[in-house]
C-alpha atoms as a PDB file:
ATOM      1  CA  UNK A   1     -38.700  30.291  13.145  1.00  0.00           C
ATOM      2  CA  UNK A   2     -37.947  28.834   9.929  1.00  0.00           C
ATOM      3  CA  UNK A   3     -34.659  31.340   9.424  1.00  0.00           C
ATOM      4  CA  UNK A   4     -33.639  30.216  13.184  1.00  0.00           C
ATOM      5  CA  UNK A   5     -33.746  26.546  12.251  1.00  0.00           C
ATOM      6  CA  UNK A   6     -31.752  26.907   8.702  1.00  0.00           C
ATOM      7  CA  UNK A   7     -29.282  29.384  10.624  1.00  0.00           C
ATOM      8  CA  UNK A   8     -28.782  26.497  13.404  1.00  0.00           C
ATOM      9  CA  UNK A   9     -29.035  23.416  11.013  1.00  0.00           C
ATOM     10  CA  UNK A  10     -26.054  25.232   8.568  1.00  0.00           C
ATOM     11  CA  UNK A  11     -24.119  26.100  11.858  1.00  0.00           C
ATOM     12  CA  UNK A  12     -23.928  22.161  13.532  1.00  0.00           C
ATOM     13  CA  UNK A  13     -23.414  21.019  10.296  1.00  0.00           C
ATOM     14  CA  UNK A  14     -20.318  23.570  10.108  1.00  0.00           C
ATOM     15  CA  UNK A  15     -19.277  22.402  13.158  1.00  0.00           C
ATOM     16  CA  UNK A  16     -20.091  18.635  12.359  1.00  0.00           C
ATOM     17  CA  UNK A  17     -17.658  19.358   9.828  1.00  0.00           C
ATOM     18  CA  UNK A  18     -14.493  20.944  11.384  1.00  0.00           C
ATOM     19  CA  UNK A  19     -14.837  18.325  14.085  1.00  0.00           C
ATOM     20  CA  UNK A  20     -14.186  15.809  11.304  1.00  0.00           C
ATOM     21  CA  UNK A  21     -11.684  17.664   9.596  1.00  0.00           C
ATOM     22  CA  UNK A  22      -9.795  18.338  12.820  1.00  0.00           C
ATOM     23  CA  UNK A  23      -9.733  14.289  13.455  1.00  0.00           C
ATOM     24  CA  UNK A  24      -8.681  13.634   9.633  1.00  0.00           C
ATOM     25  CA  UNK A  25      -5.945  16.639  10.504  1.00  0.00           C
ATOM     26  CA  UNK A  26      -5.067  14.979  13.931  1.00  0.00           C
ATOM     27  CA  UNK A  27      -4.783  11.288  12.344  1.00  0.00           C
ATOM     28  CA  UNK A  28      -2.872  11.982   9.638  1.00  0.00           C
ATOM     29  CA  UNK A  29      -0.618  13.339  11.942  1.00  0.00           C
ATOM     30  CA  UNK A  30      -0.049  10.855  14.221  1.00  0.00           C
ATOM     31  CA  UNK A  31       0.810   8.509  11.161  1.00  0.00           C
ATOM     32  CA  UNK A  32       3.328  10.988   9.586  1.00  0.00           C
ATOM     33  CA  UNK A  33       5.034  11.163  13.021  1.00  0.00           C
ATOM     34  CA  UNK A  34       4.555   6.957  13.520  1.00  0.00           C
ATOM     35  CA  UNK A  35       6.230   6.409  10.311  1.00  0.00           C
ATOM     36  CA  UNK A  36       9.520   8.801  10.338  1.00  0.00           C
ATOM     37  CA  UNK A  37       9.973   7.089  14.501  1.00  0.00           C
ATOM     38  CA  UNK A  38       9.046   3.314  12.922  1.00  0.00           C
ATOM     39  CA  UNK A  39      11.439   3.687   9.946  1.00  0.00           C
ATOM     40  CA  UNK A  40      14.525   5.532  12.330  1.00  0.00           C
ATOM     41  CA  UNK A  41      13.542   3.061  15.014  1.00  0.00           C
ATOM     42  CA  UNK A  42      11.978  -0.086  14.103  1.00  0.00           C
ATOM     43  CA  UNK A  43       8.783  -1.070  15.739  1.00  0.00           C
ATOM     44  CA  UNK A  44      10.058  -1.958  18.430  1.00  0.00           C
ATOM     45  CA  UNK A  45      11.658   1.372  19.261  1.00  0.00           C
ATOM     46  CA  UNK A  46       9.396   3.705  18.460  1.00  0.00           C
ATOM     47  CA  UNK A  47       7.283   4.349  21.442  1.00  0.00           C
ATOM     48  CA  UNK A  48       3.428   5.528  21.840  1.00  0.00           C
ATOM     49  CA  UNK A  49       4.590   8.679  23.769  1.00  0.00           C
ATOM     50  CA  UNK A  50       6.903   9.767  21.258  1.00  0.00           C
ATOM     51  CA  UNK A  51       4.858   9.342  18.581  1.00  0.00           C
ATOM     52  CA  UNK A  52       2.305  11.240  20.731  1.00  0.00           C
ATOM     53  CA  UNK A  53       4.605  14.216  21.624  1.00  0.00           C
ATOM     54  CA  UNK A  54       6.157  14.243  17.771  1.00  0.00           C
ATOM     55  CA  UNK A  55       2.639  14.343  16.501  1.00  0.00           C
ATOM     56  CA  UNK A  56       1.517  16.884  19.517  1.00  0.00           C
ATOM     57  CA  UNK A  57      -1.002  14.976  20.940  1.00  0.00           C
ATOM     58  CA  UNK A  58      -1.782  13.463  23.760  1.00  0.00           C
ATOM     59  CA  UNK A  59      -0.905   9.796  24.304  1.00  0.00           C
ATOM     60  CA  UNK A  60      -4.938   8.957  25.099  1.00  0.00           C
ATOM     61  CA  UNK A  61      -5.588  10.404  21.764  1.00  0.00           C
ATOM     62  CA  UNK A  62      -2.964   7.944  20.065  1.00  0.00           C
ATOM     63  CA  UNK A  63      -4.753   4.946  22.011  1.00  0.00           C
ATOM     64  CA  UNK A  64      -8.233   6.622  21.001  1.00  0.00           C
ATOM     65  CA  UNK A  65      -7.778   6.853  17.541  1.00  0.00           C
ATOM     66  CA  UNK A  66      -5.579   3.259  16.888  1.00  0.00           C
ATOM     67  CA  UNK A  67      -6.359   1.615  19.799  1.00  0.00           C
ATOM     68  CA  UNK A  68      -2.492  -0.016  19.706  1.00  0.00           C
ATOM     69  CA  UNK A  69       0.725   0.222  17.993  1.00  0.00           C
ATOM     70  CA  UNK A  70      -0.042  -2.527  16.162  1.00  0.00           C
ATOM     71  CA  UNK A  71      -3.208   0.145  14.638  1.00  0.00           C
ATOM     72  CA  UNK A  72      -1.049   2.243  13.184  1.00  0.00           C
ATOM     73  CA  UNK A  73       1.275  -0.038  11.923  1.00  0.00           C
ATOM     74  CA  UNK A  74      -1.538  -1.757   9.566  1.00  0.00           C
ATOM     75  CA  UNK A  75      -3.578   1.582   9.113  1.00  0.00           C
ATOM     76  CA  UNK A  76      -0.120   2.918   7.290  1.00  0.00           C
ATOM     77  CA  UNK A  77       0.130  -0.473   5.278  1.00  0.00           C
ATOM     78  CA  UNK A  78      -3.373   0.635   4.070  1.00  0.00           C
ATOM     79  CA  UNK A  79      -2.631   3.791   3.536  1.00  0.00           C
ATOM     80  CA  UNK A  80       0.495   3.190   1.171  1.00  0.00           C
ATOM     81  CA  UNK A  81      -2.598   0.807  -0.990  1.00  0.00           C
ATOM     82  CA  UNK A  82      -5.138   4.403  -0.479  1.00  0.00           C
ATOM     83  CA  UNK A  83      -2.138   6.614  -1.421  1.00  0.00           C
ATOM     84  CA  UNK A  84      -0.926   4.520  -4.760  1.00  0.00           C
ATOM     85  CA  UNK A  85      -4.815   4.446  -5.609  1.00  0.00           C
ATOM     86  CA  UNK A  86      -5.921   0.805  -5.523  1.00  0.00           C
ATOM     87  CA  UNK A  87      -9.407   2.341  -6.836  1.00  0.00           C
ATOM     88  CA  UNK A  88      -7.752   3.776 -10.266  1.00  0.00           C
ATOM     89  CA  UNK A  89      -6.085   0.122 -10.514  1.00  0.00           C
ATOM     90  CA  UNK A  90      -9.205  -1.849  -9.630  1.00  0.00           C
ATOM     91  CA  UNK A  91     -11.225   0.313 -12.497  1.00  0.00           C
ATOM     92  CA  UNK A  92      -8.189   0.270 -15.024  1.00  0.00           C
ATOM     93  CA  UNK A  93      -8.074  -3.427 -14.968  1.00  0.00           C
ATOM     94  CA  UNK A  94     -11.992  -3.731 -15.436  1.00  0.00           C
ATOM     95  CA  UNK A  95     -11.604  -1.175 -18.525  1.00  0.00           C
ATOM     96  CA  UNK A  96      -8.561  -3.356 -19.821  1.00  0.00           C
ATOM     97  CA  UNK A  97     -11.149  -7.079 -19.329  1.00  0.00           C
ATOM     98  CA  UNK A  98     -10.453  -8.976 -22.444  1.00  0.00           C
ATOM     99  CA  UNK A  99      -6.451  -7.311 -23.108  1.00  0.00           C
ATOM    100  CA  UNK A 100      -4.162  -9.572 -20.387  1.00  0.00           C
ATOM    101  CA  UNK A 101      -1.304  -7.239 -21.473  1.00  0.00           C
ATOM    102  CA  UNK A 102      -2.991  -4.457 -20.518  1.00  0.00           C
ATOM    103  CA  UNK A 103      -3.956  -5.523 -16.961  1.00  0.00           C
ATOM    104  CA  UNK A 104      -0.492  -6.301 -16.556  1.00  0.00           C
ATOM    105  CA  UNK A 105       0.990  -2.822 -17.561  1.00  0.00           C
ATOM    106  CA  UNK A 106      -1.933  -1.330 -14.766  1.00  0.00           C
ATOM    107  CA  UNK A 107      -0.999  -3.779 -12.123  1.00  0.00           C
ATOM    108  CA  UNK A 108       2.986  -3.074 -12.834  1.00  0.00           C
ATOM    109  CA  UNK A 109       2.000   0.581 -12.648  1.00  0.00           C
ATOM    110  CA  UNK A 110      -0.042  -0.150  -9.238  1.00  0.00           C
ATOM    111  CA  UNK A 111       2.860  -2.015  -7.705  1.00  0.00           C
ATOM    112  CA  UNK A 112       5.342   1.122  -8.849  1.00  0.00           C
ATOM    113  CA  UNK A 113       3.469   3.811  -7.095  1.00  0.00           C
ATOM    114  CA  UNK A 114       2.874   1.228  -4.263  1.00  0.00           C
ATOM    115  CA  UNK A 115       7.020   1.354  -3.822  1.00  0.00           C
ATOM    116  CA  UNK A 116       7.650   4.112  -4.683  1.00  0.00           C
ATOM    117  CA  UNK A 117       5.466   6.031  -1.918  1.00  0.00           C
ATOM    118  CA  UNK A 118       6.231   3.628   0.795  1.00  0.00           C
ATOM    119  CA  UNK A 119       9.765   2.226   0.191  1.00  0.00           C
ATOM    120  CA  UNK A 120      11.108   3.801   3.380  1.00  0.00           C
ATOM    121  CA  UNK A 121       8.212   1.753   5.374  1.00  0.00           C
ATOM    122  CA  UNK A 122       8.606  -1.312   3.374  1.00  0.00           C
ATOM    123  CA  UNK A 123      12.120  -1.607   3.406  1.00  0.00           C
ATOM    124  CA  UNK A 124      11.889  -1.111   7.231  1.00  0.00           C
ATOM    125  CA  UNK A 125       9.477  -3.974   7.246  1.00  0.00           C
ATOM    126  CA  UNK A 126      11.647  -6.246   4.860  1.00  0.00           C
ATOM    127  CA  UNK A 127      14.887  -5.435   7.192  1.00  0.00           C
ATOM    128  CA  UNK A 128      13.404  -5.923  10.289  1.00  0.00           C
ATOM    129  CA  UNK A 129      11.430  -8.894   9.435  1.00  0.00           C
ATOM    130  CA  UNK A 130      12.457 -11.939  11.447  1.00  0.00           C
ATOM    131  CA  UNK A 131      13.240  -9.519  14.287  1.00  0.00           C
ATOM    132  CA  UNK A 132      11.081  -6.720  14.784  1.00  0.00           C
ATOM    133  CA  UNK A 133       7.341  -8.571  15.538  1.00  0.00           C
ATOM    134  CA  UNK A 134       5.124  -6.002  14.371  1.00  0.00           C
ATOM    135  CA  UNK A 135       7.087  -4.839  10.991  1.00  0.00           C
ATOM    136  CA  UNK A 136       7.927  -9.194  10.164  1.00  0.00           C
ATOM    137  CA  UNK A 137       3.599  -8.872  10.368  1.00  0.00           C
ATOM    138  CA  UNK A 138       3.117  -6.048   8.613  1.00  0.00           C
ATOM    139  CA  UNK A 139       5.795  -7.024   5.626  1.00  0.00           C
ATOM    140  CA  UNK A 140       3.808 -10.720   5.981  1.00  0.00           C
ATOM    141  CA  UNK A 141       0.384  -9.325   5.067  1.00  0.00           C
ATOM    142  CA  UNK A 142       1.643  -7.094   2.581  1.00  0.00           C
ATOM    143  CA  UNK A 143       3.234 -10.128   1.150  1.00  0.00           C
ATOM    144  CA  UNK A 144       0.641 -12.150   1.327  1.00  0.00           C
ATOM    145  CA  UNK A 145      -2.393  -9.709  -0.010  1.00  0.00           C
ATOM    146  CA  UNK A 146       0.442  -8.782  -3.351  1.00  0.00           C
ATOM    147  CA  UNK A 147       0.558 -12.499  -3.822  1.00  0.00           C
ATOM    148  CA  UNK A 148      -3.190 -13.499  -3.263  1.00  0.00           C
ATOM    149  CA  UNK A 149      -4.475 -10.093  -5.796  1.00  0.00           C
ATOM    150  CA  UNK A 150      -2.124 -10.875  -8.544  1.00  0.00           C
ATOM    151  CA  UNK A 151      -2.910 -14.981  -7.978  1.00  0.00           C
ATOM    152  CA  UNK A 152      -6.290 -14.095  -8.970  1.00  0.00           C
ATOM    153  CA  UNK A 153      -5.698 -12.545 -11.997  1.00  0.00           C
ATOM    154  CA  UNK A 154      -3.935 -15.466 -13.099  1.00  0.00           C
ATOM    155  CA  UNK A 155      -6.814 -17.670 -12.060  1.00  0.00           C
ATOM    156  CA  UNK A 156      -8.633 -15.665 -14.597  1.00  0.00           C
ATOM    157  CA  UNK A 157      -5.946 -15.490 -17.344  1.00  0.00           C
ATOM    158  CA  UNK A 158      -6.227 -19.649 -17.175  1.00  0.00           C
ATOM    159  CA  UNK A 159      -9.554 -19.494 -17.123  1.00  0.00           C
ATOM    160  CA  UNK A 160      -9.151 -17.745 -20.291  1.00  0.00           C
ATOM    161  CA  UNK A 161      -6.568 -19.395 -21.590  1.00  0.00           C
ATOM    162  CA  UNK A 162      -4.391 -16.779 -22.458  1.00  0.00           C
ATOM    163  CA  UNK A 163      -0.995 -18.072 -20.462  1.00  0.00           C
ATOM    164  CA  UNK A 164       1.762 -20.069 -22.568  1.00  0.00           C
ATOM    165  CA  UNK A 165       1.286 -23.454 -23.271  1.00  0.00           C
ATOM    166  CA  UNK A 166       2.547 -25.963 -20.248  1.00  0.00           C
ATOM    167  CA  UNK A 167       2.516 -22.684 -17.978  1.00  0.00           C
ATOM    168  CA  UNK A 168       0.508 -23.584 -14.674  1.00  0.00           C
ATOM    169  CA  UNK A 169      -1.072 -20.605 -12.411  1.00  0.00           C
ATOM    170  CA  UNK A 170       1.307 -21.732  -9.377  1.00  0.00           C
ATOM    171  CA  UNK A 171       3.840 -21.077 -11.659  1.00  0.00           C
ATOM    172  CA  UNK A 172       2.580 -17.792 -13.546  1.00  0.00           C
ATOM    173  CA  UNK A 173       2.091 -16.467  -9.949  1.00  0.00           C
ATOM    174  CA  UNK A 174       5.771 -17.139  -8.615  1.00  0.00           C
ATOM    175  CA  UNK A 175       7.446 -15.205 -11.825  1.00  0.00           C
ATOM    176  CA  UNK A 176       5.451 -12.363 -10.941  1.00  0.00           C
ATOM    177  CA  UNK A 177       6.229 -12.742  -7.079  1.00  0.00           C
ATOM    178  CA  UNK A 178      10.125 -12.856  -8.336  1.00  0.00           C
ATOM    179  CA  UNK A 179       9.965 -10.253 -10.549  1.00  0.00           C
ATOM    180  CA  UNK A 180       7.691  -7.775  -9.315  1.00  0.00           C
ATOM    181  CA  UNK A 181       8.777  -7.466  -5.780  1.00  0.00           C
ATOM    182  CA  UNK A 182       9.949  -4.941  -3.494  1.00  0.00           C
ATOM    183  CA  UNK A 183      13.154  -6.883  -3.282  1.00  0.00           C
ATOM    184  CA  UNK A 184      13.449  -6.358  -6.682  1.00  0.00           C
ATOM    185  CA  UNK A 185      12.489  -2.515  -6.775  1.00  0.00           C
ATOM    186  CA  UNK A 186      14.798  -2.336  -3.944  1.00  0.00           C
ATOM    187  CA  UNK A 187      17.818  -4.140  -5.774  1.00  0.00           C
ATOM    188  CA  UNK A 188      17.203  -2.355  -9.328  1.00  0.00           C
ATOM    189  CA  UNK A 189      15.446   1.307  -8.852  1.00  0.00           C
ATOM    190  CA  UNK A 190      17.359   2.345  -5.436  1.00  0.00           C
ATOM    191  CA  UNK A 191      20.636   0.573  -5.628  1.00  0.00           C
ATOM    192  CA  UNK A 192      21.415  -0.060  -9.210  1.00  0.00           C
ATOM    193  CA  UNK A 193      19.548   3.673  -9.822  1.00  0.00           C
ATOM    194  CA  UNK A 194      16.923   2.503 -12.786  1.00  0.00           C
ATOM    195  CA  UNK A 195      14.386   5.032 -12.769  1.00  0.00           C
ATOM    196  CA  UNK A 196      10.842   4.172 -12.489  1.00  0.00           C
ATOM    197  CA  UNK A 197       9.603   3.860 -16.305  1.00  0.00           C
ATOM    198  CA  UNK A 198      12.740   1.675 -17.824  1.00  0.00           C
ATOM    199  CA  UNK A 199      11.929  -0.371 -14.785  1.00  0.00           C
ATOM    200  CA  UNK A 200       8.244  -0.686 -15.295  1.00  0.00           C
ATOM    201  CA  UNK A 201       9.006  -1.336 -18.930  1.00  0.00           C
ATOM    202  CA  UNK A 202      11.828  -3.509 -17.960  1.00  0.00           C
ATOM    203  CA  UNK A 203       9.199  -5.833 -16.201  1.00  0.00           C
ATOM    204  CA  UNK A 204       6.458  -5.493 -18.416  1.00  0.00           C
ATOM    205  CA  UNK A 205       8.579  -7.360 -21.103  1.00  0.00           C
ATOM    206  CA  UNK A 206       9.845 -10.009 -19.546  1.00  0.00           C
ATOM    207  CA  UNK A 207       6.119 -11.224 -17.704  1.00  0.00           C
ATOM    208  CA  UNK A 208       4.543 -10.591 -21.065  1.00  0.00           C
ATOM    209  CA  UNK A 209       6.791 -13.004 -22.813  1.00  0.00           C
ATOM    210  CA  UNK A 210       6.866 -15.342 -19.916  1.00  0.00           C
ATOM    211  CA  UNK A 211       3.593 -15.604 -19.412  1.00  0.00           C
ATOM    212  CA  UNK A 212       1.894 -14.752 -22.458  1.00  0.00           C
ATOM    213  CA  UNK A 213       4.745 -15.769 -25.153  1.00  0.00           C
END
């Protein structure tokens, strides 16, 4: 009896387990095929049963797993934060407490990979914003969370009292909203054809000096 039981515990456990692979599989699909129809389409355009058919599912399976458009329009903004690892960046600046430079090259280097994995969806967002409902929200709360994250560092860099002289936090937190932007990444490292590190470095210089003297 005992055998029996370990044989059927090991085998719904195996299947416990492909199930949930199969849905990882199955959602990651549906957001590969969401963002190539959002970016060629806008929002607007790309439609459920496309992005159903692309991703070879059935439409009830899109609704199942997002519950709307709208779904997978934030679960990819989250993903682009998963896939630039806002984990390594959260422990980096931890490791880096007490060396403001520091944090700033990790949250430079966070905001790189950031654009660099999801400038197709972002500049889709920032061209479409004003227009296109869903991507003007989604390039909003991206906007918004980059500026609230990097306004708390700040906070804590005044707190210290580590920023130049005269320099207030509403202040510090514009010059890095300026400079480390996707406008910027957009304007410098696509058009003008920097690559990643002499931007990065770039950056690094002129915040440190601006904010730090």
């Amino acid at each position: 009896g005992y055998y029996i039981q370990m044989s059927e515990g090991n085998k719904r456990s195996y299947v416990s387990k492909r199930r949930q692979q199969n849905a990882e599989e199955t959602r990651r699909r549906i957001l590969a095929s969401a963002r190539r129809l959002i970016v060629s389409k806008g929002f607007g355009g790309a439609k459920i049963e496309e992005i159903a058919n692309e991703a070879g599912v059935a439409v009830q399976t899109v609704y199942s797993v997002f519950g709307s458009k709208r779904g997978i329009l934030l679960e990819l903004h989250d993903h682009l934060a998963a896939e630039a690892d806002l984990t390594a960046l959260q422990a980096a600046l931890a490791a880096a407490e007490g060396n403001p430079p520091q944090q700033l090259r990790e949250r430079i280097a966070f905001n790189m990979r950031y654009y660099a994995r999801g400038a197709d969806l972002i500049e889709a967002a920032r061209s479409a914003s004003g227009v296109d409902q869903g991507l003007q929200e989604m390039w909003e709360r991206g906007e918004a969370r980059r500026l609230e994250r990097f306004a708390e560092l700040v906070a804590k860099w005044d707190r210290d009292d580590v920023l130049v002289p005269g320099l207030n936090r509403d202040e510090a937190v514009d010059i890095w909203w300026a400079l480390v932007s996707p406008d910027m990444y957009r304007l410098l490292v696509l058009e003008r054809k920097w690559d990643e590190k002499r931007f990065a470095d770039w950056v690094f210089g002129k915040l440190a000096q601006l904010l730090f003297g």
